[in-house]
C-alpha atoms as a PDB file:
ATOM      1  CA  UNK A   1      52.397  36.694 108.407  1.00  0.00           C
ATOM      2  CA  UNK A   2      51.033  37.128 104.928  1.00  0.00           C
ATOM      3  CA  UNK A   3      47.854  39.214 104.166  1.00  0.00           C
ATOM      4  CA  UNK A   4      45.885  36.327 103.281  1.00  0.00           C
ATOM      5  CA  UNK A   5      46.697  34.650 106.547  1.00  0.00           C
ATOM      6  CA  UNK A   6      46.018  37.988 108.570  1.00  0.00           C
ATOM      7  CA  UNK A   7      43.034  38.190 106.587  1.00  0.00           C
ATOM      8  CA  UNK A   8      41.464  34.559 107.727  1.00  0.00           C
ATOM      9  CA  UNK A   9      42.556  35.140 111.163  1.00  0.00           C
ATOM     10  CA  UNK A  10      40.210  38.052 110.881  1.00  0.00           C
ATOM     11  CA  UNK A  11      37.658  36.219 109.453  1.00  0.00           C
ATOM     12  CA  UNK A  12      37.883  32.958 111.760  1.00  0.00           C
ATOM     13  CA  UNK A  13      37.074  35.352 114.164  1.00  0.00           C
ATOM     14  CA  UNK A  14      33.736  36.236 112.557  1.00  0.00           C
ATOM     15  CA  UNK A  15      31.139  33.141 113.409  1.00  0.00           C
ATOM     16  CA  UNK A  16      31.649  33.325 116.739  1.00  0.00           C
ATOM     17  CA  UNK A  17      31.272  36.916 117.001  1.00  0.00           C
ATOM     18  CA  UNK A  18      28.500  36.688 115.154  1.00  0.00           C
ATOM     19  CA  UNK A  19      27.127  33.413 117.652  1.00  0.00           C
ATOM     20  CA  UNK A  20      27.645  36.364 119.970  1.00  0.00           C
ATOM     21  CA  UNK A  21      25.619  39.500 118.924  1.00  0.00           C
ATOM     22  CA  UNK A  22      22.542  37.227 118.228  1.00  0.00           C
ATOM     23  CA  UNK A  23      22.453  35.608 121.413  1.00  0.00           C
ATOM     24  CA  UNK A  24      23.161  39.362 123.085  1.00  0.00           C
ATOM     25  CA  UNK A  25      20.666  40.890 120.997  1.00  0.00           C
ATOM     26  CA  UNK A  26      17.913  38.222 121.638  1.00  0.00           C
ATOM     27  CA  UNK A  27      18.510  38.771 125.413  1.00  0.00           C
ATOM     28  CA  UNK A  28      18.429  42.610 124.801  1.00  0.00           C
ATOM     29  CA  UNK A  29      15.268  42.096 122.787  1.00  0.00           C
ATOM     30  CA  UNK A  30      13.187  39.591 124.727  1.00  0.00           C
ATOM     31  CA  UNK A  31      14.408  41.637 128.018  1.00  0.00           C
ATOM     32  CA  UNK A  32      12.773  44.821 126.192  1.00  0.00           C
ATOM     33  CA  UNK A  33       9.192  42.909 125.800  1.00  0.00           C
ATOM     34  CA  UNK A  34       9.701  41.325 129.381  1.00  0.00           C
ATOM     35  CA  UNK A  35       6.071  41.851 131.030  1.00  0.00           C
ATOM     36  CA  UNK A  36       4.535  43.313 127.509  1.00  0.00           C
ATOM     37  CA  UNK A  37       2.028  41.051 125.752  1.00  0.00           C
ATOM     38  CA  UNK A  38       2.718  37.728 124.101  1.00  0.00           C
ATOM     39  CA  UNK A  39       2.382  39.758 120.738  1.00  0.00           C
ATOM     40  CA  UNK A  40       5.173  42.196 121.620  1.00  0.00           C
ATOM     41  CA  UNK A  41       7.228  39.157 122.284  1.00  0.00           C
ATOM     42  CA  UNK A  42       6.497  37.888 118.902  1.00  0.00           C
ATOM     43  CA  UNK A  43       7.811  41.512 117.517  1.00  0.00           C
ATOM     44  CA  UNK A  44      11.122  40.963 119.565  1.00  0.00           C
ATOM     45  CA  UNK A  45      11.261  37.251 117.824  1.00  0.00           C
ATOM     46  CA  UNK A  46      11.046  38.435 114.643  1.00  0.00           C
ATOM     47  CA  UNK A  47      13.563  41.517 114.634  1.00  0.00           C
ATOM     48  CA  UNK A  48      15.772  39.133 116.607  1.00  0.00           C
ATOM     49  CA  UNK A  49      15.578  36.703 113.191  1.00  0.00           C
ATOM     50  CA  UNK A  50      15.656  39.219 110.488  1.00  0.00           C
ATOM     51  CA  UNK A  51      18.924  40.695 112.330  1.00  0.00           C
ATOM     52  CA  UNK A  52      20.050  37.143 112.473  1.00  0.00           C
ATOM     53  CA  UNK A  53      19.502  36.860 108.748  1.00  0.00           C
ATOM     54  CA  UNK A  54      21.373  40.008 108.131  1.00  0.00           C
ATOM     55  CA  UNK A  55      24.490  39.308 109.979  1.00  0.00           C
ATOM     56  CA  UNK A  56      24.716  36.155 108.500  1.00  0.00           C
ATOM     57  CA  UNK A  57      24.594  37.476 105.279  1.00  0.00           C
ATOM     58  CA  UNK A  58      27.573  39.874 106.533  1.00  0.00           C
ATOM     59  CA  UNK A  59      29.864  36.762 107.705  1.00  0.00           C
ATOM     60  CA  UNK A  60      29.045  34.863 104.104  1.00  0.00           C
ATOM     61  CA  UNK A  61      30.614  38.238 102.011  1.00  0.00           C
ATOM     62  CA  UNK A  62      33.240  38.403 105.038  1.00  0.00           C
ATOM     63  CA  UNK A  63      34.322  34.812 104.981  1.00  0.00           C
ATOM     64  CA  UNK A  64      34.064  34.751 100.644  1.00  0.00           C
ATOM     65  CA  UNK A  65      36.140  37.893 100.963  1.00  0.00           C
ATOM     66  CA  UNK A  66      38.919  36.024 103.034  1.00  0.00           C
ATOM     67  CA  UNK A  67      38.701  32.991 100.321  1.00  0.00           C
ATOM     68  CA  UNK A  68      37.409  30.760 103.370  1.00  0.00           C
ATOM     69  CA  UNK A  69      34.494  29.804 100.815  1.00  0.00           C
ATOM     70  CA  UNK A  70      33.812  26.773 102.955  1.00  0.00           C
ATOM     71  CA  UNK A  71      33.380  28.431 106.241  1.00  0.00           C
ATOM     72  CA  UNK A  72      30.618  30.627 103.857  1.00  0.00           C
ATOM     73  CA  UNK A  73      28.812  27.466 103.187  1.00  0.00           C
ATOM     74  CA  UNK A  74      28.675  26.984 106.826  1.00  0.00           C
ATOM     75  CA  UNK A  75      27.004  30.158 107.424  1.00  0.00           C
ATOM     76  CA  UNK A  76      24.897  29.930 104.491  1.00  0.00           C
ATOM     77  CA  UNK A  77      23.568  26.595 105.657  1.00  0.00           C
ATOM     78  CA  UNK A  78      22.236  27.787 108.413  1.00  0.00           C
ATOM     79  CA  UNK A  79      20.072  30.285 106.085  1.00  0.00           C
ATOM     80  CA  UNK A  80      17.361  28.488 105.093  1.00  0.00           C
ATOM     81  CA  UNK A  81      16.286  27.027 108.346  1.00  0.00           C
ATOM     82  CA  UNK A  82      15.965  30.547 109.669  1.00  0.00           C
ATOM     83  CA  UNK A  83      14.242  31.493 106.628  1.00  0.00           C
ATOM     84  CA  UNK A  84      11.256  28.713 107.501  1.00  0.00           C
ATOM     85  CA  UNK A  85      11.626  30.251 110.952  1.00  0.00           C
ATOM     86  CA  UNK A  86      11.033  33.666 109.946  1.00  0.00           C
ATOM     87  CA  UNK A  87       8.117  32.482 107.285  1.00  0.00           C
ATOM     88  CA  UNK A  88       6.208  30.566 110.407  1.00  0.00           C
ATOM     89  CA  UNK A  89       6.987  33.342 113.071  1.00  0.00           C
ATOM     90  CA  UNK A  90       5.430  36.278 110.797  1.00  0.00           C
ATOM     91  CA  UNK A  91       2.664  33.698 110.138  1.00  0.00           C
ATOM     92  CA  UNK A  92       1.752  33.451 114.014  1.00  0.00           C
ATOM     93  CA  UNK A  93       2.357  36.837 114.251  1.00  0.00           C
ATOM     94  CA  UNK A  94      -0.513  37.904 111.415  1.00  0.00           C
ATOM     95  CA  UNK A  95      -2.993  35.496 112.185  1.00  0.00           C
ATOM     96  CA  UNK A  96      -2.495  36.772 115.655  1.00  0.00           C
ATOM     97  CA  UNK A  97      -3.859  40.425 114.598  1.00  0.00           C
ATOM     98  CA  UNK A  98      -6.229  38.854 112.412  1.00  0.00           C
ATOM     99  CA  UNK A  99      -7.908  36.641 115.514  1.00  0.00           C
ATOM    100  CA  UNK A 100      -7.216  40.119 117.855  1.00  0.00           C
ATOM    101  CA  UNK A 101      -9.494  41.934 115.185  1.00  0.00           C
ATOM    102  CA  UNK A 102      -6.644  44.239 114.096  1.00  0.00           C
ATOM    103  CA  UNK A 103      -6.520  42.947 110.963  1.00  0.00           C
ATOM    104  CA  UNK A 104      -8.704  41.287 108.227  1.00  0.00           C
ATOM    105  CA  UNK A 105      -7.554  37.222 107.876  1.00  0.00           C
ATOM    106  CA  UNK A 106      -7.228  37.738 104.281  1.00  0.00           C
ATOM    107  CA  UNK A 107      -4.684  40.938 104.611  1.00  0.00           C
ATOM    108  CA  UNK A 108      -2.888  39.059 107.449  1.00  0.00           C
ATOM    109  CA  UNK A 109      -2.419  36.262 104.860  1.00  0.00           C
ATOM    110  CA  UNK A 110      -1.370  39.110 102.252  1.00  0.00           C
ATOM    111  CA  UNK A 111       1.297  40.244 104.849  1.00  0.00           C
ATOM    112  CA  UNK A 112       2.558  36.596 105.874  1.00  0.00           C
ATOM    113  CA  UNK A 113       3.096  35.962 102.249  1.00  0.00           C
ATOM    114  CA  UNK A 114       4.747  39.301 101.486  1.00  0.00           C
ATOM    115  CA  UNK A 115       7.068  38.414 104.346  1.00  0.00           C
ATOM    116  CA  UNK A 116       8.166  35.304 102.665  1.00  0.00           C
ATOM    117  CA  UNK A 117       8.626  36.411  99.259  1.00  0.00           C
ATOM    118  CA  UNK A 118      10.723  39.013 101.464  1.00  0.00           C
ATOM    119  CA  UNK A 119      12.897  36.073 103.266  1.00  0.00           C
ATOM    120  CA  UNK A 120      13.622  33.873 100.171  1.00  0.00           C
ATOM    121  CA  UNK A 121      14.641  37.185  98.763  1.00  0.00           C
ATOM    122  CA  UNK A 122      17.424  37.393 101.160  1.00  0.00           C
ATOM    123  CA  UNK A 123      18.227  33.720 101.538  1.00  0.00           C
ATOM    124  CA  UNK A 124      18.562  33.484  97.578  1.00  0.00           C
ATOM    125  CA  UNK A 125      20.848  36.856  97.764  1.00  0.00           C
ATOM    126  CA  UNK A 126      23.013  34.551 100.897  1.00  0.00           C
ATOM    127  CA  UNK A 127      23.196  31.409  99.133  1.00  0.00           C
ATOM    128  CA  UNK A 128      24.488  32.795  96.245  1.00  0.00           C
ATOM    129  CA  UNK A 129      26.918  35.120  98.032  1.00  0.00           C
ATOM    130  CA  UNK A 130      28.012  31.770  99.436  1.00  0.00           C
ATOM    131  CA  UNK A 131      28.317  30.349  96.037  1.00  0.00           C
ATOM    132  CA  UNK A 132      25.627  28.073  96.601  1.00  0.00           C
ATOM    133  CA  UNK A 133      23.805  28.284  93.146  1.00  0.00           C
ATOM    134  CA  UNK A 134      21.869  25.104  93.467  1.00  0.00           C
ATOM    135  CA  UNK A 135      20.685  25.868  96.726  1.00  0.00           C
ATOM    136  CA  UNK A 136      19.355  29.467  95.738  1.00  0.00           C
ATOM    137  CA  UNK A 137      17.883  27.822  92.600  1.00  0.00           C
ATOM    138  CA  UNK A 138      15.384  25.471  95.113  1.00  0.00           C
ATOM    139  CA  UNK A 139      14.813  28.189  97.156  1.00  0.00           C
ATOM    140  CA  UNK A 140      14.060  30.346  94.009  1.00  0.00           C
ATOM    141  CA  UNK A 141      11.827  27.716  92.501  1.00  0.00           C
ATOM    142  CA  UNK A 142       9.540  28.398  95.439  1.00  0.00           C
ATOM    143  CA  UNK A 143       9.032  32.399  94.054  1.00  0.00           C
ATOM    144  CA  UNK A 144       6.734  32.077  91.320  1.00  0.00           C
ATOM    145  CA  UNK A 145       4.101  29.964  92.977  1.00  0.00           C
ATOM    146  CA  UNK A 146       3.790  32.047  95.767  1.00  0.00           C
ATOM    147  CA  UNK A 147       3.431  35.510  93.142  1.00  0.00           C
ATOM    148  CA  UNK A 148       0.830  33.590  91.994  1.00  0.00           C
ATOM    149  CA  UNK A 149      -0.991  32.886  94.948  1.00  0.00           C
ATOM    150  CA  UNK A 150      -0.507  36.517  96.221  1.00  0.00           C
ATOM    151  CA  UNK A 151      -1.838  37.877  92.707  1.00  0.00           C
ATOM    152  CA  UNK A 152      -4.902  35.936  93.317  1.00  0.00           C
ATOM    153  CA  UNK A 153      -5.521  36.954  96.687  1.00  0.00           C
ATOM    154  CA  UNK A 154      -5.271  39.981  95.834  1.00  0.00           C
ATOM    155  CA  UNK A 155      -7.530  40.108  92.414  1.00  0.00           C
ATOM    156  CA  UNK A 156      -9.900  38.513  94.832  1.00  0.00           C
ATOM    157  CA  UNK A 157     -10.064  41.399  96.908  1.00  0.00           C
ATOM    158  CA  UNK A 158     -10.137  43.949  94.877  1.00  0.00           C
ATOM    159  CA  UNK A 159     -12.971  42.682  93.190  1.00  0.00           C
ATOM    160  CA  UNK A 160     -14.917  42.134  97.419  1.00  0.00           C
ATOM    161  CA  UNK A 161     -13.314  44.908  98.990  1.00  0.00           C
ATOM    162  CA  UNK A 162     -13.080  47.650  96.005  1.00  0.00           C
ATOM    163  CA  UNK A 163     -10.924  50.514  97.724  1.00  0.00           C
ATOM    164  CA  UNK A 164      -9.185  48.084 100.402  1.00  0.00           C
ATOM    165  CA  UNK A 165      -5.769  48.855 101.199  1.00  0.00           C
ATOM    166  CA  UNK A 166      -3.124  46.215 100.082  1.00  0.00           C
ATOM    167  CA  UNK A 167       0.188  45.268 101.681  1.00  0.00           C
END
C-alpha cells in the first residue's frame, strides 16, 4: 500500500470521527447545563456549534491534505448552514440578556453582529480551504454591509451613550 492510499484511508476515516465528537460533545455539553436555566443551555448550544465549526474546518485541511478534495467539499458544504445556525443562536442568545436586563438591546445587537462578522470569518477561511472560491466570495459579499451597519450602530452610540463600553 502506497502512501497516498494509506494516507486516504486515514482520512476516510475522518467524517465519521468527526460525526462522532460532535454528537459526544453535544451530549457532554447539554448534560453539563441539564437542570441550569434555558440561557445556560443556549451557552452549551453555541460552544457545541463553534466546536462544530472548528472541527470541520480540521477535516477540510485533513481531507485537502490527502488530495480527497471532493470529500472537502462535502465538509465544507455543510459550513454555511451552521454558520446561519450560529448567527441565529447568538442572536437568541443576546436578545435574551437584553430582555433579562443584563444587557442594553442596542449592545446585544452590537454583540450578535460581532458574532457574525466572526462566523463568516471562519466559513470564508473553510470554503476556501476547501477550494470553494465562489462560495467564500457570496459569503464574503455579505462582510461589508454588515461593517457598515455595525459602524453606524456604533457612531450612534457614541454620540447617546458618550463613555459606553463597545463590544
Amino acid at each position: 500500500v502506497g502512501m497516498d492510499e494509506e494516507a486516504k484511508q486515514v482520512a476516510s476515516e475522518i467524517r465519521p470521527l468527526i460525526k462522532q465528537i460532535e454528537a459526544q460533545q453535544k451530549r457532554h455539553l447539554t448534560m453539563a447545563a441539564q437542570g441550569n436555566s434555558k440561557f445556560q443551555l443556549q451557552k452549551a448550544n453555541m460552544k457545541s456549534m463553534h466546536l462544530s465549526m472548528d472541527f470541520k474546518y480540521a477535516a477540510i485541511k485533513s481531507l485537502r491534505h490527502a488530495g480527497m478534495d471532493e470529500e472537502a467539499k462535502q465538509v465544507a458544504s455543510e459550513i454555511r448552514p451552521l454558520m446561519k445556525q450560529i448567527e441565529a443562536q447568538h442572536k437568541r442568545h443576546f436578545l435574551t440578556m437584553a430582555a433579562q436586563g443584563n444587557e442594553s438591546p442596542a449592545i446585544a445587537n452590537l454583540k450578535s453582529m460581532h458574532t457574525s462578522l466572526m462566523s463568516k470569518y471562519f466559513a470564508i477561511k473553510s470554503l476556501r480551504g476547501a477550494g470553494m472560491d465562489e462560495e467564500a466570495k457570496e459569503v464574503a459579499s455579505e462582510i461589508r454591509p454588515l461593517m457598515k451597519e455595525i459602524e453606524k450602530i456604533e457612531m450612534e452610540l457614541k454620540k447617546t451613550q458618550p463613555g459606553v463600553q463597545l463590544p
